[in-house]
N, C-alpha and C. Protein backbone atom coordinates (compact mmCIF):
# COMPACT_ATOMS: atom_id res chain seq x y z
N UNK A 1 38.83 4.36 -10.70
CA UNK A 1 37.83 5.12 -11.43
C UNK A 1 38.54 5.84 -12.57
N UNK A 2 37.87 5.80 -13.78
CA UNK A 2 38.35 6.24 -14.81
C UNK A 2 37.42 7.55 -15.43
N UNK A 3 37.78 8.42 -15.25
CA UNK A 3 37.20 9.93 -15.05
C UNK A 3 37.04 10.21 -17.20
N UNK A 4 35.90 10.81 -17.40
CA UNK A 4 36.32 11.40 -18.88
C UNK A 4 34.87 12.40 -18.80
N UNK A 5 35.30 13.57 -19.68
CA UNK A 5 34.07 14.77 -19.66
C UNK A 5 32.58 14.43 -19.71
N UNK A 6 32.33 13.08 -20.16
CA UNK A 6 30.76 12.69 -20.48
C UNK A 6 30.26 11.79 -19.45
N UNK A 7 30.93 10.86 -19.09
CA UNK A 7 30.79 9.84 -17.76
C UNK A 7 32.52 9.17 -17.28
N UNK A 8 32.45 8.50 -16.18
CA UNK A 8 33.37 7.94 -15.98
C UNK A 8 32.60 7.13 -15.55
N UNK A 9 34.08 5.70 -15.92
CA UNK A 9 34.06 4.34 -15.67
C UNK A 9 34.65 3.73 -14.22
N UNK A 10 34.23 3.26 -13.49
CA UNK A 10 34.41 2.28 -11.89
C UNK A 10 35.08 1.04 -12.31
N UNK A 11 36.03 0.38 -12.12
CA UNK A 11 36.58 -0.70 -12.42
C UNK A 11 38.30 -0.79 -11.82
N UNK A 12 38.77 -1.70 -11.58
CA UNK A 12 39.64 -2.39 -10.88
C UNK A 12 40.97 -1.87 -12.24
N UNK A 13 42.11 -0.92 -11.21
CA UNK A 13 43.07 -1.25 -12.36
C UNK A 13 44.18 -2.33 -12.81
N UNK A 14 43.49 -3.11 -11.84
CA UNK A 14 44.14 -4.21 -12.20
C UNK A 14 43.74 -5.10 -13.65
N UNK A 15 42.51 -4.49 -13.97
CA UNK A 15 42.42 -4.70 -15.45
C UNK A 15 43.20 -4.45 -16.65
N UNK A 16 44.40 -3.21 -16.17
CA UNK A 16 44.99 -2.81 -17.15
C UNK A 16 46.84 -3.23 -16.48
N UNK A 17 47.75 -3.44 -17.59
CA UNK A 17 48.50 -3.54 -17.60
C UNK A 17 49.40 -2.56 -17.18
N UNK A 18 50.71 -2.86 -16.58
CA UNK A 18 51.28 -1.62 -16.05
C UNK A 18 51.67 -0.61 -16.85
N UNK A 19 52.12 -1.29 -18.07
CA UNK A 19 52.48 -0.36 -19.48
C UNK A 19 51.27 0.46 -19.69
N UNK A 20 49.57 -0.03 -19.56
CA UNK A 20 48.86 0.97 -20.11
C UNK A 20 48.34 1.83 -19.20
N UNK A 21 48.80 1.17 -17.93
CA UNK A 21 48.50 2.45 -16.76
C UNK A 21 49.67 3.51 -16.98
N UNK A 22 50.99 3.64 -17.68
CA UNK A 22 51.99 4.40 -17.52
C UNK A 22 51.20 5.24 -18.22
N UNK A 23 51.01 5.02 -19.83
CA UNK A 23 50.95 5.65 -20.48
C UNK A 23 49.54 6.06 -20.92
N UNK A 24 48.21 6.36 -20.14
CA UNK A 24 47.41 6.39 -20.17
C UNK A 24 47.06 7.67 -19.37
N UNK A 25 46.57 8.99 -20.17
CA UNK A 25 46.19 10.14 -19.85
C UNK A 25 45.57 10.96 -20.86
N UNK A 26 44.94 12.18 -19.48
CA UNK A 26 43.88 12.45 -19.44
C UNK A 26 43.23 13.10 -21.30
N UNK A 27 41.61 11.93 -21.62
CA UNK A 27 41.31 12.68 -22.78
C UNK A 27 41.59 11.19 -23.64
N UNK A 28 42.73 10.20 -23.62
CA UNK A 28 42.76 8.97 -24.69
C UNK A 28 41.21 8.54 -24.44
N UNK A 29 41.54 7.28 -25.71
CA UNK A 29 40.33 6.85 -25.97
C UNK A 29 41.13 5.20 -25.26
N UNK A 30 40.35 4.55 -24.52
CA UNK A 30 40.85 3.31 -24.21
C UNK A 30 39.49 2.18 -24.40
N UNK A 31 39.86 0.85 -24.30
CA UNK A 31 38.75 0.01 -24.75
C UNK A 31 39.35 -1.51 -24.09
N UNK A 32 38.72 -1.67 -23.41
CA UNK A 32 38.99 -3.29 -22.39
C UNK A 32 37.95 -3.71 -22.05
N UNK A 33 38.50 -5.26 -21.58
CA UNK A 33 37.97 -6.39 -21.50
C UNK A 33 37.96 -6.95 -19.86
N UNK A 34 36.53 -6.63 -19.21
CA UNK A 34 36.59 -7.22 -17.43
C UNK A 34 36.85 -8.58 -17.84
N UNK A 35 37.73 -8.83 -17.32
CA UNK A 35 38.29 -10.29 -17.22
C UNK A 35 37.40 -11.31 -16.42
N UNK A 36 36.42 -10.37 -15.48
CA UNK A 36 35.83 -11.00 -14.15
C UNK A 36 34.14 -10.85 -15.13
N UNK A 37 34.01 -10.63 -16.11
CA UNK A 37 32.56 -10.22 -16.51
C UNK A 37 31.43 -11.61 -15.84
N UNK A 38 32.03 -12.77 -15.56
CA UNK A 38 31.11 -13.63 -14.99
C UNK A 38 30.46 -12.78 -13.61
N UNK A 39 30.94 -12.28 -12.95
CA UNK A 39 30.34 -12.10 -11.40
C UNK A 39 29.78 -10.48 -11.13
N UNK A 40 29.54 -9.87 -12.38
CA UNK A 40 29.09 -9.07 -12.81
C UNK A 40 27.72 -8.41 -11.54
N UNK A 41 26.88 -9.96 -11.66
CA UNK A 41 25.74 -9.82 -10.68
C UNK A 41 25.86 -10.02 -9.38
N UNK A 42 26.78 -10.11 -8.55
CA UNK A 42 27.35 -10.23 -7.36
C UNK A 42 27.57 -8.68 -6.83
N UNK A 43 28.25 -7.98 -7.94
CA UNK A 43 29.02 -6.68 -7.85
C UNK A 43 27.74 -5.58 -6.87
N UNK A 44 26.92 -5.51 -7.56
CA UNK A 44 26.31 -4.38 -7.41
C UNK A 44 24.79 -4.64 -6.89
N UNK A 45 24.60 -6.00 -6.79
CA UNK A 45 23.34 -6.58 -6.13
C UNK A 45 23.64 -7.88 -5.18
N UNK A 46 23.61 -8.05 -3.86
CA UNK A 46 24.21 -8.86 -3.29
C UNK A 46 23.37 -10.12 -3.50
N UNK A 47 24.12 -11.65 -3.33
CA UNK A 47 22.91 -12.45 -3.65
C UNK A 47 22.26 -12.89 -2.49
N UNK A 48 21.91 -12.05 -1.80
CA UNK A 48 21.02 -12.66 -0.28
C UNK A 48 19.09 -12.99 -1.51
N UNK A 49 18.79 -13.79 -1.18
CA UNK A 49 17.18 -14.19 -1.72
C UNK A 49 16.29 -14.09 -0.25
N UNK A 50 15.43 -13.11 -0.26
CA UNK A 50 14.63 -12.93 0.24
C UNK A 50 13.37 -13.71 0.64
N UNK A 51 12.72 -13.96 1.41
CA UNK A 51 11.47 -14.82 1.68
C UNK A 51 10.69 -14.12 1.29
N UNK A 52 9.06 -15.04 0.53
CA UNK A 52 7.87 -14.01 0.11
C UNK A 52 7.06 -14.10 1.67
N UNK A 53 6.92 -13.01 1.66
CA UNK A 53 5.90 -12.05 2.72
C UNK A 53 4.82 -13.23 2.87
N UNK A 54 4.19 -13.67 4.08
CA UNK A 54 2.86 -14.30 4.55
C UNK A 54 1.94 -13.54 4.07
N UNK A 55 0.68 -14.38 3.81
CA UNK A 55 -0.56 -13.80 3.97
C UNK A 55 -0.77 -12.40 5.18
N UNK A 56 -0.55 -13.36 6.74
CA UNK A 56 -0.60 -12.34 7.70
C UNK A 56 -0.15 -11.39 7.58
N UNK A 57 1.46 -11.04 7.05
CA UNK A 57 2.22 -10.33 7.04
C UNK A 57 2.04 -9.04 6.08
N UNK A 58 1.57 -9.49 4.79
CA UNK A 58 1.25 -8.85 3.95
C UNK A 58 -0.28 -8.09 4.68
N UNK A 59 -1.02 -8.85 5.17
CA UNK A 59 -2.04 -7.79 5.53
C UNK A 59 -1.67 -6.94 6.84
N UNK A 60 -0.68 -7.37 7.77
CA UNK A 60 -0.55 -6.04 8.71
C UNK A 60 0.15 -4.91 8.00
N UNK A 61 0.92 -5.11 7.05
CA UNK A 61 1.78 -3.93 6.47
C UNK A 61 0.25 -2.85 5.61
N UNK A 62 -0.33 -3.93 4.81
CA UNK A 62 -1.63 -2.89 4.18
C UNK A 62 -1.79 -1.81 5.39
N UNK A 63 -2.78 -2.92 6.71
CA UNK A 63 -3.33 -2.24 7.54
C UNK A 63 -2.38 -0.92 8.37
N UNK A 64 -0.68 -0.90 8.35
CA UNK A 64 -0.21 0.46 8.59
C UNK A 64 -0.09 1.62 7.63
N UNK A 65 -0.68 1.07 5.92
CA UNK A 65 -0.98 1.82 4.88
C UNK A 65 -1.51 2.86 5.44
N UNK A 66 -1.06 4.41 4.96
CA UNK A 66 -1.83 5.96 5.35
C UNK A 66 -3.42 5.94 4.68
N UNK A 67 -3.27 5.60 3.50
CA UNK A 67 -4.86 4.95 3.13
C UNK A 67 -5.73 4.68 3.68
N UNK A 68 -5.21 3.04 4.36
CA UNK A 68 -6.43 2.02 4.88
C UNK A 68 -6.37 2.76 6.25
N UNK A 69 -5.48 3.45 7.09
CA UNK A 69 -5.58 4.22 8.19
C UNK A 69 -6.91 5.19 8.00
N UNK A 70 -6.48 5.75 7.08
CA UNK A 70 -7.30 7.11 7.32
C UNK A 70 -8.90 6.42 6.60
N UNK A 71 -9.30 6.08 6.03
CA UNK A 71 -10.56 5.01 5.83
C UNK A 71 -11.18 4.51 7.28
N UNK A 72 -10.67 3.61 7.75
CA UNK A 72 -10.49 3.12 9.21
C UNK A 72 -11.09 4.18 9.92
N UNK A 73 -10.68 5.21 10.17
CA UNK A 73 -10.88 6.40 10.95
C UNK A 73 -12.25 6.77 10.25
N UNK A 74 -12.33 7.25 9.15
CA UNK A 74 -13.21 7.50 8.36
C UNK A 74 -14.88 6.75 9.17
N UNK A 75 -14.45 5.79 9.19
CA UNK A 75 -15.34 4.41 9.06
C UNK A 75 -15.80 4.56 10.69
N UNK A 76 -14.88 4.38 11.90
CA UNK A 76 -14.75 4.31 12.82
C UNK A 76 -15.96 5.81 12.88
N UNK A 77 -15.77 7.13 12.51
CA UNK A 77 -16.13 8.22 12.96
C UNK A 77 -17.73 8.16 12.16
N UNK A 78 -18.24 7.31 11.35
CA UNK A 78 -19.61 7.49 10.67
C UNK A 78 -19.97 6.51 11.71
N UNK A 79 -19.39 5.11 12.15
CA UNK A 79 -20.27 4.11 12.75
C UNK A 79 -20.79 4.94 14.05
N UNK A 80 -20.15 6.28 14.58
CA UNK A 80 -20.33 6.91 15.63
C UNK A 80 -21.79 7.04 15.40
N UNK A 81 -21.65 8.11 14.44
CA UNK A 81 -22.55 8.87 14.26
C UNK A 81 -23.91 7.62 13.70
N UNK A 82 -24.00 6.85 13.07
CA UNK A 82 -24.80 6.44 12.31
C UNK A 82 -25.48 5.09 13.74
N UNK A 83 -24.88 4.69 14.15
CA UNK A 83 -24.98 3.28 14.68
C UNK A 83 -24.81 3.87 16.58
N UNK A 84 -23.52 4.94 16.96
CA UNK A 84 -23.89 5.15 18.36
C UNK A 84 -22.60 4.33 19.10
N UNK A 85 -21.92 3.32 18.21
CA UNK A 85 -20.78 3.13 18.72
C UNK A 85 -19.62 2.96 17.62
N UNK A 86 -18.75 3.45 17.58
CA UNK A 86 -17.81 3.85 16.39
C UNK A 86 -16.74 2.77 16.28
N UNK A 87 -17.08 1.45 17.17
CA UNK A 87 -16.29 0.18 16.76
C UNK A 87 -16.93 -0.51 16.25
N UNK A 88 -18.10 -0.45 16.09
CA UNK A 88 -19.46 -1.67 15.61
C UNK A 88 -19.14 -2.26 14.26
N UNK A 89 -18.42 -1.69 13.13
CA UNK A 89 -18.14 -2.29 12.21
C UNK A 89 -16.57 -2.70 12.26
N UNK A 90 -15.95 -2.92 13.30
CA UNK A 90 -14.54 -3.16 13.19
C UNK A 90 -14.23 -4.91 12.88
N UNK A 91 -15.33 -5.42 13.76
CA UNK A 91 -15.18 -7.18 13.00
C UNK A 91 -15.61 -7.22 11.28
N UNK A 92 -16.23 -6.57 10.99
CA UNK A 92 -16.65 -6.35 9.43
C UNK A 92 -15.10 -6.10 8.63
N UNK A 93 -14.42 -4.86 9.48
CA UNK A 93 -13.48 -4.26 8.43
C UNK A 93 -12.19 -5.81 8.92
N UNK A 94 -12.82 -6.79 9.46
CA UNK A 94 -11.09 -7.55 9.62
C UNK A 94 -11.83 -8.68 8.63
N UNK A 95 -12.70 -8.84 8.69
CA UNK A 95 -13.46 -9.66 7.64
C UNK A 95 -12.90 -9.40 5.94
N UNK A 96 -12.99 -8.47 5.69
CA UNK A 96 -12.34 -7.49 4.46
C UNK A 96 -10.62 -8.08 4.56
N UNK A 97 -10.54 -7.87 5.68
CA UNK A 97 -9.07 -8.40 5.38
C UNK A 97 -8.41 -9.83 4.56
N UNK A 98 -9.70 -10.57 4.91
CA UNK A 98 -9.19 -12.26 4.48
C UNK A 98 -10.54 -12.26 3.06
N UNK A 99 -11.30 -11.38 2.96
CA UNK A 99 -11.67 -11.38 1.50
C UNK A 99 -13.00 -10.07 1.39
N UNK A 100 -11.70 -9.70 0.28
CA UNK A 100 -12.13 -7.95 0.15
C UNK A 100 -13.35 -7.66 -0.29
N UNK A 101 -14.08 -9.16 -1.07
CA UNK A 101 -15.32 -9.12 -2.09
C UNK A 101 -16.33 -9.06 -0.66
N UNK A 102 -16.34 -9.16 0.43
CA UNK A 102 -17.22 -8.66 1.87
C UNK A 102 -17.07 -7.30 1.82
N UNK A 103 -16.54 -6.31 1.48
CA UNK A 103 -16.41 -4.62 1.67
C UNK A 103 -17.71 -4.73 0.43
N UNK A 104 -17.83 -4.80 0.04
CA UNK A 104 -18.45 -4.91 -0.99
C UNK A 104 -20.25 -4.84 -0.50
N UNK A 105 -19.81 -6.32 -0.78
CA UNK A 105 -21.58 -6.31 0.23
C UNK A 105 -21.73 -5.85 0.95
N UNK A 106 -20.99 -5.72 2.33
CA UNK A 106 -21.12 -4.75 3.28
C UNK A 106 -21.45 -3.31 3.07
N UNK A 107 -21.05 -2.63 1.79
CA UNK A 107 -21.25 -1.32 1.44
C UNK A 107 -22.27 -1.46 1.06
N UNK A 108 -22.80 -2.24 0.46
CA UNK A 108 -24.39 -2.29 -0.15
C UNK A 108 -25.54 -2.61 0.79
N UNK A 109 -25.25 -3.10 1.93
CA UNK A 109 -26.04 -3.69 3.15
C UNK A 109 -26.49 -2.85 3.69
N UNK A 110 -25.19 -2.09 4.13
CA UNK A 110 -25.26 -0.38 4.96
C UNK A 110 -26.26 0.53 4.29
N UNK A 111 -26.19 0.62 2.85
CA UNK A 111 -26.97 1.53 2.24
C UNK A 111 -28.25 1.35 1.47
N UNK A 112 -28.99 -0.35 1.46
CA UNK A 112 -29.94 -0.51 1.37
C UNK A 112 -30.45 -1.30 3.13
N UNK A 113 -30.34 -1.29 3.57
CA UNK A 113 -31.04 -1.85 4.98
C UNK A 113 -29.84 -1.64 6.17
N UNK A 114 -29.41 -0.41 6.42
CA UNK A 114 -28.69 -0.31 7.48
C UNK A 114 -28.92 -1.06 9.04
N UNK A 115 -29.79 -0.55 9.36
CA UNK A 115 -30.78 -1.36 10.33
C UNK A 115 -30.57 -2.64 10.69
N UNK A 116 -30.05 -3.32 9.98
CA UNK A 116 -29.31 -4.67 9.36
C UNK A 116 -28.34 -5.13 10.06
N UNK A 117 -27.55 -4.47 10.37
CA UNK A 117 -26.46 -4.08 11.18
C UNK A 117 -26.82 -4.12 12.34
N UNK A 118 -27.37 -2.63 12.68
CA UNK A 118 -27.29 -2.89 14.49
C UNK A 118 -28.72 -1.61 14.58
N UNK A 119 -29.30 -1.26 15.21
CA UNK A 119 -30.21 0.05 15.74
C UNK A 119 -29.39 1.30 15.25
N UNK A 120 -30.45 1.66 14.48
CA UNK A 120 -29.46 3.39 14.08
C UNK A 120 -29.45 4.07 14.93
N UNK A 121 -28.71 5.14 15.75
CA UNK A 121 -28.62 5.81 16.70
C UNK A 121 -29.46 7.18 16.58
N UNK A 122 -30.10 7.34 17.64
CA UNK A 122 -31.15 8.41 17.61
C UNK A 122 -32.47 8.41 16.89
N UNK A 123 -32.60 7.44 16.47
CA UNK A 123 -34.08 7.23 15.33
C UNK A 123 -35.22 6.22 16.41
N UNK A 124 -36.07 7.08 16.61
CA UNK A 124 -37.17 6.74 17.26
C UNK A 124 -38.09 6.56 17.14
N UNK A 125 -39.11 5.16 16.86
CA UNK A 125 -40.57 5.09 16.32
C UNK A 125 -40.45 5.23 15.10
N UNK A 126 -39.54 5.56 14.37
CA UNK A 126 -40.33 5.79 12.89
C UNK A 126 -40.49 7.14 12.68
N UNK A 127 -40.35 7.88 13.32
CA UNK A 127 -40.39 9.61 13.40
C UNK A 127 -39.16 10.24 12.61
N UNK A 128 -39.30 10.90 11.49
CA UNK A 128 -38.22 11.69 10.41
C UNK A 128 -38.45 12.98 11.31
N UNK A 129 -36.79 13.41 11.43
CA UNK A 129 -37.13 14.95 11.53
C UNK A 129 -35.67 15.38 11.01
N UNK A 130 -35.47 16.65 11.35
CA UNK A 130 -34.36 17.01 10.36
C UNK A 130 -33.24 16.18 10.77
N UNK A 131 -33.17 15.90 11.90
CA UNK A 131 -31.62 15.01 12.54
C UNK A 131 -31.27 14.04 11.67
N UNK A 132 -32.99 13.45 12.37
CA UNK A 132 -32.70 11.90 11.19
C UNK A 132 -32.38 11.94 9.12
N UNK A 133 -33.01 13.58 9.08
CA UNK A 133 -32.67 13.21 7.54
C UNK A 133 -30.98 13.84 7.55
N UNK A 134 -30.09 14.06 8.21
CA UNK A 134 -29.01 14.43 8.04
C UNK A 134 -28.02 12.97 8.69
N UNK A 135 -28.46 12.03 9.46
CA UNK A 135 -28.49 10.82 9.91
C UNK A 135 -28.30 9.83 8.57
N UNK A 136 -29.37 9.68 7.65
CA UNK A 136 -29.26 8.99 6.20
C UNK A 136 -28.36 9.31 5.48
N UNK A 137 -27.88 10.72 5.32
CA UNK A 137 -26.88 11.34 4.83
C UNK A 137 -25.42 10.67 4.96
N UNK A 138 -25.51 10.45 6.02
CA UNK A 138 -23.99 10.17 7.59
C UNK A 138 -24.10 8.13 6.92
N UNK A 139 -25.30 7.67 6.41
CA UNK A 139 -25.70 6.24 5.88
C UNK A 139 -24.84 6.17 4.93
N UNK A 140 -25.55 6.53 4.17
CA UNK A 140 -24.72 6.93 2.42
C UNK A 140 -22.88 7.06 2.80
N UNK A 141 -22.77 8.17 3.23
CA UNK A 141 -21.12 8.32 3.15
C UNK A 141 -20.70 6.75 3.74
N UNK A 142 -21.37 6.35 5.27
CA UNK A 142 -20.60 5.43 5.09
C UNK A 142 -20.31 4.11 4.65
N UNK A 143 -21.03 3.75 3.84
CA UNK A 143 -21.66 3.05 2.61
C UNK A 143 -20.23 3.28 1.88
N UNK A 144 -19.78 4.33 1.46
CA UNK A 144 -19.23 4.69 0.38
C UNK A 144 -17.98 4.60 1.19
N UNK A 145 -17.20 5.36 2.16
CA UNK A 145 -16.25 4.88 2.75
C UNK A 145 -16.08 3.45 3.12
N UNK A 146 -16.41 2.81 3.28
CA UNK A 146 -16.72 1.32 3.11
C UNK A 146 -15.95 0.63 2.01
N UNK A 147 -16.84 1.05 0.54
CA UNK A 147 -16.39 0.89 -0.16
C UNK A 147 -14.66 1.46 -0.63
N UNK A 148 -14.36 2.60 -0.16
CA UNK A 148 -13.26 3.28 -0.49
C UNK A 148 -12.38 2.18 0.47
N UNK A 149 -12.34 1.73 1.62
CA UNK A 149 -11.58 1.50 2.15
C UNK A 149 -11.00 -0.04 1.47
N UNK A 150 -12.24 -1.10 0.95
CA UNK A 150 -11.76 -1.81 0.36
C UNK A 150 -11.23 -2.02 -0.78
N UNK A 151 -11.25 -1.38 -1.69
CA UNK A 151 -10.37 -0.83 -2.48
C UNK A 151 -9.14 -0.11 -2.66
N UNK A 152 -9.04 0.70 -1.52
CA UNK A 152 -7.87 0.47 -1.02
C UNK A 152 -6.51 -0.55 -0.27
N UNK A 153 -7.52 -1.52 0.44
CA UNK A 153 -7.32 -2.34 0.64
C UNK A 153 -6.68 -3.15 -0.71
N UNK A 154 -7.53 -3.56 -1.56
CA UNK A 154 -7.41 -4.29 -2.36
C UNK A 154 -5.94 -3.74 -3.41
N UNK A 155 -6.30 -2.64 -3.37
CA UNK A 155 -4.55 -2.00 -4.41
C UNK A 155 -3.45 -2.10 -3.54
N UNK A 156 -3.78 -1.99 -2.02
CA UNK A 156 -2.13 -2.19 -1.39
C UNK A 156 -1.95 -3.67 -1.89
N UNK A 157 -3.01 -4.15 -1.38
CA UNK A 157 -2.53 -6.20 -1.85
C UNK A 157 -1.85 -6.05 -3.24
N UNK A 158 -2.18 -5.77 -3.86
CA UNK A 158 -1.77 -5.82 -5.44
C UNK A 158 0.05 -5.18 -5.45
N UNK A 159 -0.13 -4.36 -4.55
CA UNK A 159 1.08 -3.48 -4.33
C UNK A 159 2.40 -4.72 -3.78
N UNK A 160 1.86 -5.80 -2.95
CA UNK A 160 2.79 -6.66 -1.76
C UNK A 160 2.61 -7.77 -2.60
């Protein structure tokens, strides 16, 4: 290592001759030639080549994404409330996995004909009362988490 007040230089002194190692101190100005400049890219990046990531592979890493987690959950905790069992859309969200343009429709399904899906939970006869209008509410969000999640989805892919 060749030390000077602004940066120092890393290199082999076997680059330099014994004469200019004698006489070589602290503060000269020196100027050489790596003899080895071919293997340059060996040095500091090893050449192992990596395999590209699977399809599968690439989507379990999304799915441990803090994102698509917390969506998931998201999703999981409205189907509770909205539908009565909080896994009911989980074949939907693996569907999304092998093509994201289904989050999509699916978000639009949920929020024009939920019902569509499965029996809304707690809605009886046709009878509105305040539950049920805070119930449509609980529709909408998850309509929209829906949507959030595939899009998230879709930027980790972009990410791998």
């Amino acid at each position: 290592m060749i030390k000077t007040t602004d940066f120092c230089v890393i290199c082999y002194k076997d680059y330099f001759t014994p004469e200019q190692l004698r006489s070589l101190k602290f503060g000269d100005k020196i100027t050489f030639t790596d003899p080895i400049a071919k293997n340059l890219d060996q040095i500091l990046i090893p050449a192992e080549k990596l395999d590209l990531l699977t399809k599968k592979e690439i989507i379990q890493r999304i799915i441990r994404s803090t994102s698509v987690q917390e969506n998931w959950k998201k999703v999981d905790y409205l189907s509770k409330l909205v539908y009565g069992d909080s896994k009911m859309l989980n074949q939907n969200l693996h569907l999304i996995h092998k093509n994201p343009e289904i989050g999509k429709q699916l978000a639009e399904q949920i929020e024009n004909s939920p019902q569509s899906i499965s029996n809304l939970a707690g809605f009886t006869l046709g009878i509105f009362n305040s539950l049920n209008v805070e119930k449509l509410k609980n529709i909408s969000e998850l309509s929209q988490v829906i949507e959030e999640y595939t899009n998230n989805f879709k930027r980790s892919e972009l990410i791998y």
